[in-house]
PDB file of N, CA and C in Angstrom:
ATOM      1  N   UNK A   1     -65.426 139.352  92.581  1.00  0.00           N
ATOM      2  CA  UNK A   1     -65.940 139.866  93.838  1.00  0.00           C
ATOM      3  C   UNK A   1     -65.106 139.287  94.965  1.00  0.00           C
ATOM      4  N   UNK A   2     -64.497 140.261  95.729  1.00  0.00           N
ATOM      5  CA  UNK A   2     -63.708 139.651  96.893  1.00  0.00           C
ATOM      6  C   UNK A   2     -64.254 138.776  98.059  1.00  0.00           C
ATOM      7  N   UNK A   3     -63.904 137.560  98.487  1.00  0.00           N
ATOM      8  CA  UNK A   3     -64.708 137.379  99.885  1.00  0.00           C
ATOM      9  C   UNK A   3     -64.828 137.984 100.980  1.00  0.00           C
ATOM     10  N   UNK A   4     -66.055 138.016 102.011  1.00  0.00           N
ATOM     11  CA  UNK A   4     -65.682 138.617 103.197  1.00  0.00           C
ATOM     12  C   UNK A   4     -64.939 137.979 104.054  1.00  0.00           C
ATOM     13  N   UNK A   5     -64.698 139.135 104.847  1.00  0.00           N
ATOM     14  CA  UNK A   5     -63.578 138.625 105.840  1.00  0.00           C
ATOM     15  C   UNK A   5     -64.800 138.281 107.105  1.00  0.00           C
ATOM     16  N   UNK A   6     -64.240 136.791 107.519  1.00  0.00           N
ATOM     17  CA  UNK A   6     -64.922 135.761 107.844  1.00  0.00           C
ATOM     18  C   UNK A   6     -64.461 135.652 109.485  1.00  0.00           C
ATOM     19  N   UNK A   7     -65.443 136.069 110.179  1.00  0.00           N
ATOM     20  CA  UNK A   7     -65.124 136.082 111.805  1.00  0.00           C
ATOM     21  C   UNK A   7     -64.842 134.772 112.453  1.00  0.00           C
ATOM     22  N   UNK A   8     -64.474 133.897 113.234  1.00  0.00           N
ATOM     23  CA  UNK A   8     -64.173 132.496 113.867  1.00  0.00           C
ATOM     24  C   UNK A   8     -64.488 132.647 115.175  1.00  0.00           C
ATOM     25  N   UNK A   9     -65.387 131.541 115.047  1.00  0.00           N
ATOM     26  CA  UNK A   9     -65.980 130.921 116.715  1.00  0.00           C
ATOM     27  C   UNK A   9     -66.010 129.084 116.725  1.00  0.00           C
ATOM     28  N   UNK A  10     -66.206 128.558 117.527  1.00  0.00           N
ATOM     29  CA  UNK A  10     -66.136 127.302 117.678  1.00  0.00           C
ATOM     30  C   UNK A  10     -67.013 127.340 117.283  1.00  0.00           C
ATOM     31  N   UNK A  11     -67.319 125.782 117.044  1.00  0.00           N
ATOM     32  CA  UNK A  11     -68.644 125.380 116.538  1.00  0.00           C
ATOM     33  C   UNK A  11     -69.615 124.732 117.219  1.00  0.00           C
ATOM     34  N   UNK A  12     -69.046 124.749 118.270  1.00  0.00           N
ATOM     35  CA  UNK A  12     -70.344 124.944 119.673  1.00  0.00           C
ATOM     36  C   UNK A  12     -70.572 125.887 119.949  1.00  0.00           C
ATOM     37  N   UNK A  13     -70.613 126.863 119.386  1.00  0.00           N
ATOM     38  CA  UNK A  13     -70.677 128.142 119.581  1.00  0.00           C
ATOM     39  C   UNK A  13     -71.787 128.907 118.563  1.00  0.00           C
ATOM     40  N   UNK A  14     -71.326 128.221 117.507  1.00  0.00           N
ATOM     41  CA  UNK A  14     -71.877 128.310 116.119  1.00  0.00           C
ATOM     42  C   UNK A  14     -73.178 127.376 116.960  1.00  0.00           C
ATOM     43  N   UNK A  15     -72.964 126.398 117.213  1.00  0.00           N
ATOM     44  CA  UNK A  15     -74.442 125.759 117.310  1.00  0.00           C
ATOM     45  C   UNK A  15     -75.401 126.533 118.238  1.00  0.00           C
ATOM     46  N   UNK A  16     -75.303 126.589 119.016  1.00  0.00           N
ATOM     47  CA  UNK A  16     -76.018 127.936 119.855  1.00  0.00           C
ATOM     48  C   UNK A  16     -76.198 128.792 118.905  1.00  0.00           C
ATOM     49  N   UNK A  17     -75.937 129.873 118.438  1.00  0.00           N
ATOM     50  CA  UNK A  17     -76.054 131.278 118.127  1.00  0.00           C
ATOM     51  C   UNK A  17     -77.388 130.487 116.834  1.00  0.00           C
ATOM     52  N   UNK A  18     -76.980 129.505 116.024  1.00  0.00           N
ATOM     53  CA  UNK A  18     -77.768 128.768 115.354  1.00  0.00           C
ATOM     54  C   UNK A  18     -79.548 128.823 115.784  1.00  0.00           C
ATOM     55  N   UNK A  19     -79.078 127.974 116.954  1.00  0.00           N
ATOM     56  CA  UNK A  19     -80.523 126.995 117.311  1.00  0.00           C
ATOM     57  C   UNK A  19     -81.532 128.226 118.130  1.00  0.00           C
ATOM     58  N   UNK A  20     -80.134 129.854 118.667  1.00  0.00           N
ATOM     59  CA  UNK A  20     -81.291 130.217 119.043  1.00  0.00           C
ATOM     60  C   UNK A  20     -81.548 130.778 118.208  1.00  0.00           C
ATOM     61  N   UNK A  21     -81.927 131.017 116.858  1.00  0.00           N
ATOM     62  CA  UNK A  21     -81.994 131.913 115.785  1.00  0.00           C
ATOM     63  C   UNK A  21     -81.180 133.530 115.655  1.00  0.00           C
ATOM     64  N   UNK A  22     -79.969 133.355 115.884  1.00  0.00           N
ATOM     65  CA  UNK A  22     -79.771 134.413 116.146  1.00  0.00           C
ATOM     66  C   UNK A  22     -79.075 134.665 114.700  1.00  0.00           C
ATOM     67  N   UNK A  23     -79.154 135.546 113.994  1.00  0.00           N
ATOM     68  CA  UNK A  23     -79.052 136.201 112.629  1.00  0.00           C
ATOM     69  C   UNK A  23     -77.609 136.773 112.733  1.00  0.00           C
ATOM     70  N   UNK A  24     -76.703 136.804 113.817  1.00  0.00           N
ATOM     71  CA  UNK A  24     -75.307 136.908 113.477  1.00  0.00           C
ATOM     72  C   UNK A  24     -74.476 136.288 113.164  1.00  0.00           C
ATOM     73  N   UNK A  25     -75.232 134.534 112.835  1.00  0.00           N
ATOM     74  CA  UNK A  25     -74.816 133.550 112.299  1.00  0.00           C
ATOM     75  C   UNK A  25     -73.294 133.854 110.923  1.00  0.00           C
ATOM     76  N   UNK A  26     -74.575 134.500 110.185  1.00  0.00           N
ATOM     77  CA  UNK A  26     -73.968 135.603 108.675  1.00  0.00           C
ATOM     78  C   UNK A  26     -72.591 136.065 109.094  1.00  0.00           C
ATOM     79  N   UNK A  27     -72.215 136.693 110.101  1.00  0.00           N
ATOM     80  CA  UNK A  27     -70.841 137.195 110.044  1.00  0.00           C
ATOM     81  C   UNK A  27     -69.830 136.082 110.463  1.00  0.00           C
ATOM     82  N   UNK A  28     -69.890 134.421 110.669  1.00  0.00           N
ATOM     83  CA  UNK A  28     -69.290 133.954 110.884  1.00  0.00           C
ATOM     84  C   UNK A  28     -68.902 132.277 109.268  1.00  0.00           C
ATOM     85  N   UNK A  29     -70.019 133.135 108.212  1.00  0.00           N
ATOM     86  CA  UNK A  29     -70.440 132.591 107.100  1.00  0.00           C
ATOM     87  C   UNK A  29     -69.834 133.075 105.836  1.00  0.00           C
ATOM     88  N   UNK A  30     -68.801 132.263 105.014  1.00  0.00           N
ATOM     89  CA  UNK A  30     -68.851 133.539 103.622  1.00  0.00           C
ATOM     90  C   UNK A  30     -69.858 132.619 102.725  1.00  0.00           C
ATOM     91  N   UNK A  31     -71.117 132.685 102.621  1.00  0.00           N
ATOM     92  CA  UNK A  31     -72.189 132.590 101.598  1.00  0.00           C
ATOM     93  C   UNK A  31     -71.425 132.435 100.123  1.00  0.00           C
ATOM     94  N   UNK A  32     -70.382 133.172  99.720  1.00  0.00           N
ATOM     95  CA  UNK A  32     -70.070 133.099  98.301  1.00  0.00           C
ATOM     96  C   UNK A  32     -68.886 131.548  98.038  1.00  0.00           C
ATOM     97  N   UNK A  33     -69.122 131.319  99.049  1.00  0.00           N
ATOM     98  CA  UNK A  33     -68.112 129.551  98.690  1.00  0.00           C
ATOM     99  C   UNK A  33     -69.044 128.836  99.022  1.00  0.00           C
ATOM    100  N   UNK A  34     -70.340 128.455  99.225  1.00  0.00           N
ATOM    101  CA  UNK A  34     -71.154 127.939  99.452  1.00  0.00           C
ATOM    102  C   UNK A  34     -71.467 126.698  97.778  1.00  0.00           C
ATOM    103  N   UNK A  35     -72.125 125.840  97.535  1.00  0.00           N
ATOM    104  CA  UNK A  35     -72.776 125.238  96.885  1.00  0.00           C
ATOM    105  C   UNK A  35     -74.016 124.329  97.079  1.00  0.00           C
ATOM    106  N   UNK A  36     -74.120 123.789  96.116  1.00  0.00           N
ATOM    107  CA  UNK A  36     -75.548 122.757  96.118  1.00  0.00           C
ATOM    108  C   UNK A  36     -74.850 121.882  95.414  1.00  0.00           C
ATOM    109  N   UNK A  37     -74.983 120.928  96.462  1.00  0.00           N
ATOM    110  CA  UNK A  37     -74.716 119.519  95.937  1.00  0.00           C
ATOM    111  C   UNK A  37     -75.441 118.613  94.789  1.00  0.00           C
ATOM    112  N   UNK A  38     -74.966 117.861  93.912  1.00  0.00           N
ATOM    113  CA  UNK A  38     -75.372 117.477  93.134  1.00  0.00           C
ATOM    114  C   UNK A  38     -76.434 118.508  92.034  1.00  0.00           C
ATOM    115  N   UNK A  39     -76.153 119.771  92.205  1.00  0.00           N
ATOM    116  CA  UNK A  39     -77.172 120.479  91.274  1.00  0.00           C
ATOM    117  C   UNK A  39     -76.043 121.392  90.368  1.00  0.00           C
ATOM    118  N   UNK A  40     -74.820 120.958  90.132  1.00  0.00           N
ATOM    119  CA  UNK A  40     -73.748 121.425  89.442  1.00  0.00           C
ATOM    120  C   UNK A  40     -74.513 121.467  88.102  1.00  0.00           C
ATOM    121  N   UNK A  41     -74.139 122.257  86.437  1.00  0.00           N
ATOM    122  CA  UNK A  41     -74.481 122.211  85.601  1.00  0.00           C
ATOM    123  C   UNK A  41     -73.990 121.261  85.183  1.00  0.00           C
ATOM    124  N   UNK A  42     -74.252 121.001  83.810  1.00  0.00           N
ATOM    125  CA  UNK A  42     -73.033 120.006  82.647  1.00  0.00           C
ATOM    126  C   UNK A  42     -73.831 119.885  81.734  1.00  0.00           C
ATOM    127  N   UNK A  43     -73.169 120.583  80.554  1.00  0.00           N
ATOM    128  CA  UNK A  43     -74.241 120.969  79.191  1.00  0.00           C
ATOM    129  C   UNK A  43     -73.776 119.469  78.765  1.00  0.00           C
ATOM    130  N   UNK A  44     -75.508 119.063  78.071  1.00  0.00           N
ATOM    131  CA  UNK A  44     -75.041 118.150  76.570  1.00  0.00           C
ATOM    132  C   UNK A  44     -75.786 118.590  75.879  1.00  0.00           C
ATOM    133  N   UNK A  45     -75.519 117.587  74.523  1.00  0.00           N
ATOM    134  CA  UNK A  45     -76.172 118.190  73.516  1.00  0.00           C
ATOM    135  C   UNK A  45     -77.134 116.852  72.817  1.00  0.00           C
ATOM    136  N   UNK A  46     -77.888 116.703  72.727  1.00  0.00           N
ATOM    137  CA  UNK A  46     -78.780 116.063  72.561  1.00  0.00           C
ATOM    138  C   UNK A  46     -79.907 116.386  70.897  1.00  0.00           C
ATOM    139  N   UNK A  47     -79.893 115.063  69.694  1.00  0.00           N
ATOM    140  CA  UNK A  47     -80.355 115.512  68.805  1.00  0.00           C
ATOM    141  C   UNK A  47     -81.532 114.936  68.666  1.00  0.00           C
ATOM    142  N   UNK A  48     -82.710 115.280  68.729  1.00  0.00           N
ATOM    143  CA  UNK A  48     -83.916 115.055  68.297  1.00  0.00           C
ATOM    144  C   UNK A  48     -84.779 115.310  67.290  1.00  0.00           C
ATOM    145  N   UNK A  49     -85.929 114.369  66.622  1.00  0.00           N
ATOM    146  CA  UNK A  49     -86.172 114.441  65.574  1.00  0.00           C
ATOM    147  C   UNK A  49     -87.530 115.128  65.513  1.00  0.00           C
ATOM    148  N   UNK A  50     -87.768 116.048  64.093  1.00  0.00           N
ATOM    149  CA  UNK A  50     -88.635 117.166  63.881  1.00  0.00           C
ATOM    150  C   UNK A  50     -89.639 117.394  64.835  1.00  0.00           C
ATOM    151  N   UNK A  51     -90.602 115.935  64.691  1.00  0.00           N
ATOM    152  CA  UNK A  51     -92.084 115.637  65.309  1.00  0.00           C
ATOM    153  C   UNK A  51     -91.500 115.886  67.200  1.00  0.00           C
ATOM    154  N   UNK A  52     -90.736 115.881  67.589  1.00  0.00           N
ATOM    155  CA  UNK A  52     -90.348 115.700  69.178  1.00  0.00           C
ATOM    156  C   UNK A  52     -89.961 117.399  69.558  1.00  0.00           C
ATOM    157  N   UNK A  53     -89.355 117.925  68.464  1.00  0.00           N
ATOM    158  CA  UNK A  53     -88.850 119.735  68.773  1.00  0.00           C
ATOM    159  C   UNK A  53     -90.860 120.284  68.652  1.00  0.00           C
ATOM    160  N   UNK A  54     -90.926 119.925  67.589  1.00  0.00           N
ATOM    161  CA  UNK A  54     -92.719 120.888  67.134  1.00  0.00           C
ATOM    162  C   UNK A  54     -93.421 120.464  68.558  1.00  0.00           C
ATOM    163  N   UNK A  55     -93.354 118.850  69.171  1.00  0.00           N
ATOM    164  CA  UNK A  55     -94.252 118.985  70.301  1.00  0.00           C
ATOM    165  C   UNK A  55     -93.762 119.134  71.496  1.00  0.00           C
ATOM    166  N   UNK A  56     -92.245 119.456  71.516  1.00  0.00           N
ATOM    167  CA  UNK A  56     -92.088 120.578  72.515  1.00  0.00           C
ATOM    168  C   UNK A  56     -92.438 122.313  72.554  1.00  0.00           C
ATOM    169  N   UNK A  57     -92.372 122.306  71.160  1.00  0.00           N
ATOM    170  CA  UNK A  57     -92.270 124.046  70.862  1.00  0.00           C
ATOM    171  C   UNK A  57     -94.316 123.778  71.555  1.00  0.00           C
ATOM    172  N   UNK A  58     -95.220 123.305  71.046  1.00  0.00           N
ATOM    173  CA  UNK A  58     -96.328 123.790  71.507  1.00  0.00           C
ATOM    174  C   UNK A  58     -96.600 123.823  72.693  1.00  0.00           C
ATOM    175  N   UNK A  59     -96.190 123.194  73.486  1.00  0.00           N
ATOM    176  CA  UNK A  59     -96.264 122.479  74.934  1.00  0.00           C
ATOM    177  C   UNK A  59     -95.833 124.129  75.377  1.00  0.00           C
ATOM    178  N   UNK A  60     -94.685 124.494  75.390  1.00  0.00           N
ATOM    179  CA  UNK A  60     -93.621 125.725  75.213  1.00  0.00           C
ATOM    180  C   UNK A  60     -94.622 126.843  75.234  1.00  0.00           C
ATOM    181  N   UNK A  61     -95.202 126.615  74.074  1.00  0.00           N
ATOM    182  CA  UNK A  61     -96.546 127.736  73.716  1.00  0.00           C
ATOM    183  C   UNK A  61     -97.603 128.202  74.813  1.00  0.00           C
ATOM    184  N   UNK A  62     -97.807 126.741  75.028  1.00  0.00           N
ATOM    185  CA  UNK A  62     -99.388 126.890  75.595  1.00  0.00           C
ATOM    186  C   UNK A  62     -99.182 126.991  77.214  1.00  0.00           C
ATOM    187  N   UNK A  63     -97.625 126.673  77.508  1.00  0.00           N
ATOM    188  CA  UNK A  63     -97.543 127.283  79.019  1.00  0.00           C
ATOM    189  C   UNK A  63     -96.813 128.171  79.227  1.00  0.00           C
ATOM    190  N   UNK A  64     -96.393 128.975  78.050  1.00  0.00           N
ATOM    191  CA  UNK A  64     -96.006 129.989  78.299  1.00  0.00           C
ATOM    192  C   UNK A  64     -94.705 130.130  78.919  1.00  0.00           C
ATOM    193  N   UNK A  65     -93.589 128.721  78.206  1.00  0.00           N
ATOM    194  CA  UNK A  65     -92.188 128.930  79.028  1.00  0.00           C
ATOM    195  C   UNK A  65     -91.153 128.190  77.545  1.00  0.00           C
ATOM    196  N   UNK A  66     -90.439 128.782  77.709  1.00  0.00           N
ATOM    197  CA  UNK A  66     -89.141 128.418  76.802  1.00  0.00           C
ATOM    198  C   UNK A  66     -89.234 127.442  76.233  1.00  0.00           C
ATOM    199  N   UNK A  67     -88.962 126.819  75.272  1.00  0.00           N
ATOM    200  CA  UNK A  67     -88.747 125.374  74.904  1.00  0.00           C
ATOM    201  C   UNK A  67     -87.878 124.297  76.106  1.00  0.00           C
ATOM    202  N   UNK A  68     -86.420 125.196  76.330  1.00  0.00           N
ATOM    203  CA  UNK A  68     -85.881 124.605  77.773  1.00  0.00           C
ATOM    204  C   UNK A  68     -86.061 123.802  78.720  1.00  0.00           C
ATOM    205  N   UNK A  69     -87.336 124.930  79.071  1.00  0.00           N
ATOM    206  CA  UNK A  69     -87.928 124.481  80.439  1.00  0.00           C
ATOM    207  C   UNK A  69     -88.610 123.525  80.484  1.00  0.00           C
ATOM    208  N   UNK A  70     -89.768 122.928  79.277  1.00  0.00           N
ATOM    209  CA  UNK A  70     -90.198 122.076  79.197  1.00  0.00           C
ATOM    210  C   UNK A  70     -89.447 120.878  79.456  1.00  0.00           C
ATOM    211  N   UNK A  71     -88.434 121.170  78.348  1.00  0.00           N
ATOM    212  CA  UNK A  71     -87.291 119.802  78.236  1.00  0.00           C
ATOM    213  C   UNK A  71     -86.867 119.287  79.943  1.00  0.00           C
ATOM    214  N   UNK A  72     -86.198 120.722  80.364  1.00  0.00           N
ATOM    215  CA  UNK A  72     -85.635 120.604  81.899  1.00  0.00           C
ATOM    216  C   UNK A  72     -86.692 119.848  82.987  1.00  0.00           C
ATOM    217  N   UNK A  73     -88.225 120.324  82.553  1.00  0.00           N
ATOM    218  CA  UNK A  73     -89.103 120.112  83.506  1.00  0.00           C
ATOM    219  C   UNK A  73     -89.287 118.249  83.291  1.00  0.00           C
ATOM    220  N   UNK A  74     -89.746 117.939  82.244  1.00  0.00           N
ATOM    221  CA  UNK A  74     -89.349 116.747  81.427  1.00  0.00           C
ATOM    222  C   UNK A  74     -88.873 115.668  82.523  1.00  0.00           C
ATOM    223  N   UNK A  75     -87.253 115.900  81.935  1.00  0.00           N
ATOM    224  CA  UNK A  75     -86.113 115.164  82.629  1.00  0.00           C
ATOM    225  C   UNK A  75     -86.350 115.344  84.031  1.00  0.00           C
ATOM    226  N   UNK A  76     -86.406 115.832  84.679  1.00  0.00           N
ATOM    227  CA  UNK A  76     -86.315 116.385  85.977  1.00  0.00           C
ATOM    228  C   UNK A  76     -87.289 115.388  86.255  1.00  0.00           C
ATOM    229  N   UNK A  77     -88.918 115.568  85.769  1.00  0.00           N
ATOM    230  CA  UNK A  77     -89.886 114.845  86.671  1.00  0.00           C
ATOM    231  C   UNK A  77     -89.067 112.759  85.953  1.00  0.00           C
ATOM    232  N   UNK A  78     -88.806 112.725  84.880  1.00  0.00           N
ATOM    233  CA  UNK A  78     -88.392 111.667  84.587  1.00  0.00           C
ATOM    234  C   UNK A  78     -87.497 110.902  85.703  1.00  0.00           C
ATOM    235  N   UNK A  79     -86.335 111.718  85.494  1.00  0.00           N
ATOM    236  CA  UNK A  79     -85.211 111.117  86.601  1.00  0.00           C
ATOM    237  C   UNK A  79     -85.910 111.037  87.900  1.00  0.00           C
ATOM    238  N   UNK A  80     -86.951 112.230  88.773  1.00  0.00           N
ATOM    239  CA  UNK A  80     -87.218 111.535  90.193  1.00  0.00           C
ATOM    240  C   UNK A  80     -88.080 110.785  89.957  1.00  0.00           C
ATOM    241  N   UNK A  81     -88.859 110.444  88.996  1.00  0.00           N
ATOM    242  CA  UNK A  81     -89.263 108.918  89.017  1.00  0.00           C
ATOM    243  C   UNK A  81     -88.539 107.823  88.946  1.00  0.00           C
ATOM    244  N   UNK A  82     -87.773 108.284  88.312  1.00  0.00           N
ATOM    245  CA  UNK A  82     -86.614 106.704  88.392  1.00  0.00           C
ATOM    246  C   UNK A  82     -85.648 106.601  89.843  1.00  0.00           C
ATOM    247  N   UNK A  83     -85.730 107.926  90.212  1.00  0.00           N
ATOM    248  CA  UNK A  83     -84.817 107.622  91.358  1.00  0.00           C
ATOM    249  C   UNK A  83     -85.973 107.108  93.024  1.00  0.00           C
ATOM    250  N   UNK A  84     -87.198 107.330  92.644  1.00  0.00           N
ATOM    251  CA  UNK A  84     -88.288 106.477  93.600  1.00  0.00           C
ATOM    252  C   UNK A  84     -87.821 105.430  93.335  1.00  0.00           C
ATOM    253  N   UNK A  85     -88.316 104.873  91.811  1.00  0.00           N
ATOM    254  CA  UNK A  85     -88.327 103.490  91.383  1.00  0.00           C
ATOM    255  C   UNK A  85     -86.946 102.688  92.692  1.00  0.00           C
ATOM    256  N   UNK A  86     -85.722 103.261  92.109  1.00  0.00           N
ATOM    257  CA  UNK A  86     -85.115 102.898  92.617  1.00  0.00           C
ATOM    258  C   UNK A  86     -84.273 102.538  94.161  1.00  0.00           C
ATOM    259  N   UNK A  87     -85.275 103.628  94.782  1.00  0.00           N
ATOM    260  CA  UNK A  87     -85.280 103.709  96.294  1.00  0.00           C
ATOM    261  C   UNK A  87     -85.962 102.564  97.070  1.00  0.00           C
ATOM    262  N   UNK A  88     -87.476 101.964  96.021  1.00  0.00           N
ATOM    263  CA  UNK A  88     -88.232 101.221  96.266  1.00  0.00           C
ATOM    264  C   UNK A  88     -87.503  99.881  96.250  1.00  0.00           C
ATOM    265  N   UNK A  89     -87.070  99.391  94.938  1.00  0.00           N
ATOM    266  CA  UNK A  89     -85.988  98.463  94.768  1.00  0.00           C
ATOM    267  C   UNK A  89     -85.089  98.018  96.060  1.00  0.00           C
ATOM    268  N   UNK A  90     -84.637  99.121  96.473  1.00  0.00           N
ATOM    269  CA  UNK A  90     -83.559  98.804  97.915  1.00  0.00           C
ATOM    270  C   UNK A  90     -84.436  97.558  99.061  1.00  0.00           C
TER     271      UNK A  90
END
């Protein structure tokens, strides 16, 4: 997909058109080079044993979402607990 062709204004300029909400922001934006920081992928592979897959698969079941998601949801609430923990620490 090609990028758009991307209009130029200062960026005091940009801040105005911004703050007053003005929605022509977009033509001075290409959205498709954009990212999210720190939310990049990076597959691993991870082996777990029988009793840990079966009580994900039910979990999976009974809310009605992928095996995945559980896992993803999992880690996810895991790590921002550790990353409180560790905010607290400071």
């Amino acid at each position: 997909m090609p990028t758009k062709k991307v209009k130029r204004i200062s960026g005091k300029e940009f801040d105005r058109l911004f703050d007053e909400g003005s929605d022509k922001i977009d033509d001075y934006i290409d959205w498709s080079k954009g990212h999210h920081p720190n939310l990049e992928l990076k597959r691993v592979n991870v082996d777990l044993p029988v009793w840990v897959i079966n009580a994900l698969d039910k979990k999976a079941a009974r809310i009605g979402v992928p095996r995945m998601g559980v896992i993803k949801t999992c880690l996810a609430e895991l790590a921002e607990q550790e990353h409180h923990r560790a905010g607290e620490a400071a």
